[in-house]
Protein backbone atom coordinates (compact mmCIF):
# COMPACT_ATOMS: atom_id res chain seq x y z
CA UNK A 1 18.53 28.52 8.08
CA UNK A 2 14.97 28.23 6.30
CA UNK A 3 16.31 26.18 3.38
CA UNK A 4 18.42 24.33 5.53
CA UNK A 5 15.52 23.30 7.76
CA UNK A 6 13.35 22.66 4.65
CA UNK A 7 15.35 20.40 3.54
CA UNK A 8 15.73 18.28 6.70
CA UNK A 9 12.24 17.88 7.04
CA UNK A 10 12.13 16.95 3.83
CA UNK A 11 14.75 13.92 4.20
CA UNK A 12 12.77 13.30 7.96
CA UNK A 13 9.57 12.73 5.35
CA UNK A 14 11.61 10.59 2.98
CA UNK A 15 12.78 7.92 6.20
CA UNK A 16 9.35 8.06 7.61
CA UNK A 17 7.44 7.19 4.08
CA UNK A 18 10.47 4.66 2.87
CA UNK A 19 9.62 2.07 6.28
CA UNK A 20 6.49 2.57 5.93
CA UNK A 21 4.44 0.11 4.01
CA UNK A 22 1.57 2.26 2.49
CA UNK A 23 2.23 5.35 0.38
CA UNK A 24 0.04 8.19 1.68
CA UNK A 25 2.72 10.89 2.60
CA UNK A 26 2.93 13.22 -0.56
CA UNK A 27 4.43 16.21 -1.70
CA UNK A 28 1.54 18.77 -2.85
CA UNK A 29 2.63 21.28 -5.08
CA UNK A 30 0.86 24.90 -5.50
CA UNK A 31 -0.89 23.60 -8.78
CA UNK A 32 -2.45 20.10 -6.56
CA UNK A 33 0.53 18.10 -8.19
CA UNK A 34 0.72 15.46 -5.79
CA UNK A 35 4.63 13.12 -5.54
CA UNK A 36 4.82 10.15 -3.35
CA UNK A 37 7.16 11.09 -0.48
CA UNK A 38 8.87 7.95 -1.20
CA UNK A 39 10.06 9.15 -5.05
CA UNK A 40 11.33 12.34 -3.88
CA UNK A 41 15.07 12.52 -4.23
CA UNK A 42 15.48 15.83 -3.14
CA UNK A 43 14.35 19.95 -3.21
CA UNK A 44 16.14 22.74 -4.27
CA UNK A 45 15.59 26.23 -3.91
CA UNK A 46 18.87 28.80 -5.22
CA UNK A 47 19.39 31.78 -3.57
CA UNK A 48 17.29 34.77 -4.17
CA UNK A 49 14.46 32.07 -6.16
CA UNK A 50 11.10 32.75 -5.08
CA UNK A 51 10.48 29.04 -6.52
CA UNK A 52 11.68 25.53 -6.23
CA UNK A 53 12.52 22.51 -7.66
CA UNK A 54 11.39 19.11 -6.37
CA UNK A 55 13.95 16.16 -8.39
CA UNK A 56 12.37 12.95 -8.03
CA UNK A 57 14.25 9.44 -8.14
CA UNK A 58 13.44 8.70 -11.36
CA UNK A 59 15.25 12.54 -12.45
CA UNK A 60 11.60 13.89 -13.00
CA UNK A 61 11.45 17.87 -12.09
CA UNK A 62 8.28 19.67 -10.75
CA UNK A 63 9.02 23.49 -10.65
CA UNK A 64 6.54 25.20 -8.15
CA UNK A 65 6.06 28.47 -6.10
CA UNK A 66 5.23 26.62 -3.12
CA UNK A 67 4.44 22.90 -1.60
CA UNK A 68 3.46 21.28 1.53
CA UNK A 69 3.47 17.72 2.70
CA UNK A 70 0.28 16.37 3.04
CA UNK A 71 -1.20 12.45 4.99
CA UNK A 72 -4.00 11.65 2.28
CA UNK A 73 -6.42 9.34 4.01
CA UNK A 74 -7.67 6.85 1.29
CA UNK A 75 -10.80 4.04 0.88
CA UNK A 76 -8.19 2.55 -1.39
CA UNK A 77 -4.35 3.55 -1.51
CA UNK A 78 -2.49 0.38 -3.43
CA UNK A 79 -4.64 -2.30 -4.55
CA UNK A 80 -2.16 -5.48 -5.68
CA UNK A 81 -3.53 -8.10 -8.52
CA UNK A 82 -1.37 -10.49 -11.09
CA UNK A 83 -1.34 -7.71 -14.18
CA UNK A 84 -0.68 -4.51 -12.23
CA UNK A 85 0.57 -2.96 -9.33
CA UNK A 86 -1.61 -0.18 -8.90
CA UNK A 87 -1.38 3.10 -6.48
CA UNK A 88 -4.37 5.60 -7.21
CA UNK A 89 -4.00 9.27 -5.17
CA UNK A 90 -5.20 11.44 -3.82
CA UNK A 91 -8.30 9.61 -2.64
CA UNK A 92 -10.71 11.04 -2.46
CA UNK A 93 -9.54 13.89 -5.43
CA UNK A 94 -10.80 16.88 -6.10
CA UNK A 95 -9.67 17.64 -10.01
CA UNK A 96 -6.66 15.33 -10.82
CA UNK A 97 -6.25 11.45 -9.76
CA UNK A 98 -2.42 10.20 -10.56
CA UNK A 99 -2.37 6.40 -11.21
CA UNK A 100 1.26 5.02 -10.29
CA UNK A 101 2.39 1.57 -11.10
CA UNK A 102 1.63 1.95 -14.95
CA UNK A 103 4.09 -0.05 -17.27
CA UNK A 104 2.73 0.41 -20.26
CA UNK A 105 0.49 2.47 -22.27
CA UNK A 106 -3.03 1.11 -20.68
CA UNK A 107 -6.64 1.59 -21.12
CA UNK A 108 -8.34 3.45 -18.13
CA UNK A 109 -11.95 3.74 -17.80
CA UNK A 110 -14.10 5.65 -14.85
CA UNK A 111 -17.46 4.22 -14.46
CA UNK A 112 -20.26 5.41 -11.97
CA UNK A 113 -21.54 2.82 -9.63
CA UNK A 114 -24.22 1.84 -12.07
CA UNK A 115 -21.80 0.74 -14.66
CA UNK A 116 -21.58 4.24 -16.93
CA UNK A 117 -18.51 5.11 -18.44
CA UNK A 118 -17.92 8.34 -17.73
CA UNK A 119 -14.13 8.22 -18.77
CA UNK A 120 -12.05 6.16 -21.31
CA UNK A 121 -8.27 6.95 -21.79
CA UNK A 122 -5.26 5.26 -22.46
CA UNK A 123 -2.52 6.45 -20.35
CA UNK A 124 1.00 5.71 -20.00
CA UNK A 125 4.31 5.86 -17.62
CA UNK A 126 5.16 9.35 -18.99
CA UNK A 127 1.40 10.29 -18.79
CA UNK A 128 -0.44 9.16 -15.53
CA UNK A 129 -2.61 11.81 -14.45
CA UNK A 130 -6.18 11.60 -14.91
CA UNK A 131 -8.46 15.32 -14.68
CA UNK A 132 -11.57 14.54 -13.02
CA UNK A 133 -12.98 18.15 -12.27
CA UNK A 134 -15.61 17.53 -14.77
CA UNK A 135 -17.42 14.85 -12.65
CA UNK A 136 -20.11 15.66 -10.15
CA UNK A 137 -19.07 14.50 -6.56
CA UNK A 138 -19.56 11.01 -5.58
CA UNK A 139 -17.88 7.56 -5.32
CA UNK A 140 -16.34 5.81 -8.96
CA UNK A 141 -14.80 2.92 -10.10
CA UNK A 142 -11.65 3.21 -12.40
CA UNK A 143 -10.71 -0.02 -14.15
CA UNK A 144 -7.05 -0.68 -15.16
CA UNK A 145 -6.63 -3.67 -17.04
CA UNK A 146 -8.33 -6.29 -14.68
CA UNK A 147 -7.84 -3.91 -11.64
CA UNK A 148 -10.77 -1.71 -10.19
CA UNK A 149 -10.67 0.30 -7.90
CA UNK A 150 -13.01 2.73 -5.90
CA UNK A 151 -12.66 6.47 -5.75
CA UNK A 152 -14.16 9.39 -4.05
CA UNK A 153 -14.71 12.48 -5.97
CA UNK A 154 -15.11 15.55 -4.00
């Protein structure tokens, strides 16, 4: 009855986040792995598993000990330009920022407000994660290509 009721309210979450036009329902896993709601093609847990597995759309697996689905509130959730379709979450972050919308392996950089870089990396579709645990809090700019976007850091 618990799995079974799990799993509906994860396919309620799914409907909800696909007619909605913004992204900010995600999955968050034990280890602050956060999925869009909208790439989430299903969970599974087997009998007697004291884990699960979360299958995305694209046939990506997340094995976890636990998850919740979380509303992330953001200054900037999907910011649209000619050379990139950017989604940047959770906003504001506390250790890891995932960039979606990445095509290609791309140059990111995190700059204080003052113009520092405080980050340069290239990441790519298979790689879009981004640890920022090392930065002291305050707001950022991450630059993709001719994208920037703001970011709190907790």
């Amino acid at each position: 009855m618990k799995k079974t009721l799990l799993l509906l309210s994860a396919f309620v979450m799914l409907f909800v986040a696909r007619i909605s036009a913004q992204e900010v329902w995600h999955i968050v896993t034990c280890d602050e792995q956060y999925i869009p709601v909208n790439k989430l093609a299903y969970i599974a847990q087997s009998d007697n598993s004291e884990s699960y597995v979360i299958v995305e759309t694209d046939g990506t697996m997340t094995q976890t000990r636990s998850f919740s689905f979380q509303y992330l509130y953001s200054a900037v959730e999907k910011v649209e330009s000619s050379s990139i379709d950017l989604s940047v979450f959770p906003n504001p972050v506390v250790s890891t920022l995932t960039l979606g919308g990445l095509k290609d392996a791309t140059a990111v950089y995190v700059r204080t407000l003052e113009g520092a870089t405080v980050i340069h990396t290239t990441l790519s579709p298979d790689n879009t994660t981004l640890n920022v645990s090392g930065l002291a809090a305050g707001v950022y700019l991450l630059q993709v290509n001719n994208t920037t976007v703001k970011f709190i850091k907790k």
